[in-house]
Protein backbone atom coordinates (compact mmCIF):
# COMPACT_ATOMS: atom_id res chain seq x y z
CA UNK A 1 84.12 104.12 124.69
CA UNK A 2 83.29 102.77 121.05
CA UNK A 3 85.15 105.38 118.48
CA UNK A 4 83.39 106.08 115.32
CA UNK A 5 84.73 106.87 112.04
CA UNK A 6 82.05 107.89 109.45
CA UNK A 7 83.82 107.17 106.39
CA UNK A 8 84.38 103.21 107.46
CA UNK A 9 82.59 101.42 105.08
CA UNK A 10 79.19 99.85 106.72
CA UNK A 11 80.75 95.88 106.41
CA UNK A 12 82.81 96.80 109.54
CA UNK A 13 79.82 97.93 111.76
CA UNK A 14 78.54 94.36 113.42
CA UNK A 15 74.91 94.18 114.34
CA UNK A 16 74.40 91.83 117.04
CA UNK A 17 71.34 92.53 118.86
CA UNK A 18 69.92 89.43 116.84
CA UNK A 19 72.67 87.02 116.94
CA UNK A 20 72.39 83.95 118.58
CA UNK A 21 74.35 83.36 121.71
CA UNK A 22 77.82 81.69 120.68
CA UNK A 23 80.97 82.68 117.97
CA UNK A 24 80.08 84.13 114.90
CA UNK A 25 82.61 84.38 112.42
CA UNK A 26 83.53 87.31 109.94
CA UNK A 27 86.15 87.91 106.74
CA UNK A 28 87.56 91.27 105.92
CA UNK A 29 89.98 92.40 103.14
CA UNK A 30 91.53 95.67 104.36
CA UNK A 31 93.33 97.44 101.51
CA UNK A 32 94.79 101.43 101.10
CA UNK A 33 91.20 102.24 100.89
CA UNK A 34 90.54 101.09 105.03
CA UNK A 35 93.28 103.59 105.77
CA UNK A 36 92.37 106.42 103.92
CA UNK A 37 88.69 106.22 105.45
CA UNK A 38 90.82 106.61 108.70
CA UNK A 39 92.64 109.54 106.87
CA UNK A 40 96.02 107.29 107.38
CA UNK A 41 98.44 106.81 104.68
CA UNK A 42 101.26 105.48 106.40
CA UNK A 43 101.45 103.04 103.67
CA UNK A 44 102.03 103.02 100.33
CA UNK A 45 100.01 100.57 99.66
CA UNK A 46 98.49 97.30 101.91
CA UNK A 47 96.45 94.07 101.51
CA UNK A 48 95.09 92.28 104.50
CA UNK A 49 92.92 89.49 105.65
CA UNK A 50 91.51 89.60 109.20
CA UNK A 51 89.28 87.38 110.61
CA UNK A 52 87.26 88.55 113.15
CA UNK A 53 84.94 85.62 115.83
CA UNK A 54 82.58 87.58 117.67
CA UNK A 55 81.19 85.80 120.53
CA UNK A 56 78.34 86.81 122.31
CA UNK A 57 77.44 86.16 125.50
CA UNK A 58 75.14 86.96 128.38
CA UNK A 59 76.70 89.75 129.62
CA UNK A 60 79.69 90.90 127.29
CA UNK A 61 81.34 90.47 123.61
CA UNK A 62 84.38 89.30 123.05
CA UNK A 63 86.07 89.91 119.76
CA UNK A 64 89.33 87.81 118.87
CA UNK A 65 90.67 89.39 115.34
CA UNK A 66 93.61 88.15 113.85
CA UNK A 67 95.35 90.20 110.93
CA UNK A 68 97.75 89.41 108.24
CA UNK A 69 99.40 90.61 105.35
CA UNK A 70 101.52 93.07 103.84
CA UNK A 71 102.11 97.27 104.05
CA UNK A 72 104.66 98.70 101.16
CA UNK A 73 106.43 101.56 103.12
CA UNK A 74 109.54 103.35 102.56
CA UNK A 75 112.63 102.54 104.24
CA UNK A 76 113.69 104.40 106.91
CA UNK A 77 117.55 103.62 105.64
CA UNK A 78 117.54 104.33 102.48
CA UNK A 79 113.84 105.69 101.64
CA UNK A 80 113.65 102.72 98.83
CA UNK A 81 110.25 101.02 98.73
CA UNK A 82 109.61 97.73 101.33
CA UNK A 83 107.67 95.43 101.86
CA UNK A 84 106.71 94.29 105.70
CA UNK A 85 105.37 91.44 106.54
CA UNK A 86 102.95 91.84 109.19
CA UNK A 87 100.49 89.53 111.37
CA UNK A 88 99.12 89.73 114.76
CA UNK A 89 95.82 88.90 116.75
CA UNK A 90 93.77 91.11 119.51
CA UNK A 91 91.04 90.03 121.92
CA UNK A 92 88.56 92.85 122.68
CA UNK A 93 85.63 92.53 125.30
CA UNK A 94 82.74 94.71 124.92
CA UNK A 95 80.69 95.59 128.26
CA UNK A 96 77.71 96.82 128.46
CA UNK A 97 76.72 99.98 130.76
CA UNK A 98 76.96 103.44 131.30
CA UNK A 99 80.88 103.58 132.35
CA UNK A 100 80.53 102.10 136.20
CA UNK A 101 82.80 99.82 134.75
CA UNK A 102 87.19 100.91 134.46
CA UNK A 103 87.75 101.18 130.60
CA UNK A 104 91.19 99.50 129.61
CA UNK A 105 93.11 99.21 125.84
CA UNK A 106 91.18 95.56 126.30
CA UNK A 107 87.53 96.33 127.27
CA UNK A 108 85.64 98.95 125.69
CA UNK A 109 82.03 99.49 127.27
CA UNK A 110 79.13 100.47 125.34
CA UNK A 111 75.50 101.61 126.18
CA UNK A 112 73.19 98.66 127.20
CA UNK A 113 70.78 99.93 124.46
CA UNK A 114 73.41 99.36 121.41
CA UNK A 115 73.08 96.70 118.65
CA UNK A 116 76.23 96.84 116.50
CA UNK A 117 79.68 96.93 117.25
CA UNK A 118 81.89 99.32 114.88
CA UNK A 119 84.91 96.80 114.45
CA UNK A 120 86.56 99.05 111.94
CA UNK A 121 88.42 100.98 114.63
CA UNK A 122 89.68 97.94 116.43
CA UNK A 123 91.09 96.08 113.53
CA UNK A 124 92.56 99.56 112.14
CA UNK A 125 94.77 100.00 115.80
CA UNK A 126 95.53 96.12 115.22
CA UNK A 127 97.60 96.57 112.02
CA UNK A 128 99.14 99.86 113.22
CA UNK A 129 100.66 98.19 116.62
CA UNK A 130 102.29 95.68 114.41
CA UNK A 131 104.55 97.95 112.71
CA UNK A 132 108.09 97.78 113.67
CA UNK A 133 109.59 100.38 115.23
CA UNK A 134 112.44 100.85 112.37
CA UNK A 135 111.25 99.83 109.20
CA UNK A 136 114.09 99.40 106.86
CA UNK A 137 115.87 96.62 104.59
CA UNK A 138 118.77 94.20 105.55
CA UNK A 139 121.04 96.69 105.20
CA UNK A 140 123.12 94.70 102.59
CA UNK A 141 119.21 95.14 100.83
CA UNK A 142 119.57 98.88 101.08
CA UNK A 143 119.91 101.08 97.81
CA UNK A 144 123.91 101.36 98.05
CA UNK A 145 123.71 104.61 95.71
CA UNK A 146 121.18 106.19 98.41
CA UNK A 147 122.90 104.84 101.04
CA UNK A 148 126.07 106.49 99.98
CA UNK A 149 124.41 109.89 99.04
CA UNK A 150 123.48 109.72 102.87
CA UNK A 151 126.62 109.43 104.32
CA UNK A 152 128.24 112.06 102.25
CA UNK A 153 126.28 114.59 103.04
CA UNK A 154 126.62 113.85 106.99
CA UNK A 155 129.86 115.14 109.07
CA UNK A 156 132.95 112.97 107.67
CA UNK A 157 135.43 111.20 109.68
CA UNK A 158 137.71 114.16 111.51
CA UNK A 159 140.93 115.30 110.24
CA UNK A 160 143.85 115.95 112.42
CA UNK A 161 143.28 119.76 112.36
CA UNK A 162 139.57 119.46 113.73
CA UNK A 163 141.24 117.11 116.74
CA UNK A 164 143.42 119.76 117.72
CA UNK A 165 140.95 121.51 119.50
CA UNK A 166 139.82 118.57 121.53
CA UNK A 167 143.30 117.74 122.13
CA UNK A 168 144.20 120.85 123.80
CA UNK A 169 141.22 121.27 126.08
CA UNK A 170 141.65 117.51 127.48
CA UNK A 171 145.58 118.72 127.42
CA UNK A 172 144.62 121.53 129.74
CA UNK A 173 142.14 120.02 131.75
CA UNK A 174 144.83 117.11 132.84
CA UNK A 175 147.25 119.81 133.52
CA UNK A 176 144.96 121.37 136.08
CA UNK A 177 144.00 117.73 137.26
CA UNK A 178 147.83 117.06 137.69
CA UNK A 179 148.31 120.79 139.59
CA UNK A 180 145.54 119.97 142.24
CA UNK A 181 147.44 116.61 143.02
């Protein structure tokens, strides 16, 4: 089912009721502002161009939108500011009907009596799946004063004295081990 978001500007809503059979071809630039209408700021800031061919057809619409650009987001290493690269293309088919049809992630179905498609949504999900799962620098890239503020305030390397413990408990344990053999 088609998932509106009021604040999208009105560019990204697609009439198509009188387009002509065939592709039709659209041009975005999807900046911080996109995001925010989403009420998303999981970037810094963003530029992207996405191209979006609708094709219309008898029955269905298919949307192919490709995205590409760049998000400035922190690093997840060193919390210094990074730039990601990020591209990536999605086909969509619109149905028409009144949901006697299995919705997937790939085919949305709308009333028969629509005429525009809010693309806004699909392009938004787009950029988001393209974000790695670890966003962070080479690590030779890293802020090396961050980076060592980091480890020194996580557990150090263990002395002798906090191995005692450990010793003696697998010291015991292999002394009962070598009584029940």
């Amino acid at each position: 089912m088609q998932k509106h978001h009021h604040k999208v500007p009105k560019e990204f809503f697609l009439p198509f009721a009188g387009l002509k059979l065939g592709k039709h071809a659209y041009n975005f630039k999807v900046g911080t502002t996109f995001f925010q209408a989403f009420e998303n700021d999981a970037f810094d800031a963003c530029a992207f161009d996405v191209t979006l061919i609708l094709e219309k057809k008898e029955t269905i619409i298919v949307l192919d939108i490709q995205v590409a650009g760049t998000a400035d987001v922190a690093c997840d290493r060193c919390n210094d500011p990074l730039t990601l690269r990020l591209e990536g293309t999605q086909q969509q088919i619109i149905k028409f009907g009144t949901g006697s049809y299995e919705e997937t992630e790939e085919i949305d179905i709308i009333p028969e009596n629509s005429w525009q498609i809010e693309a806004g949504h699909y392009i938004y999900e787009l950029i988001l799946l393209q974000l790695p799962a670890k966003r962070a620098h080479h690590e030779s890239d890293c802020n090396a004063t961050a980076l060592q503020r980091i480890n020194d305030m996580l557990p150090g390397d263990t002395t002798e004295n906090e191995k005692e413990p450990d010793d003696l408990r697998w010291a015991a344990l292999k002394g009962l081990k070598d009584q029940l053999d």
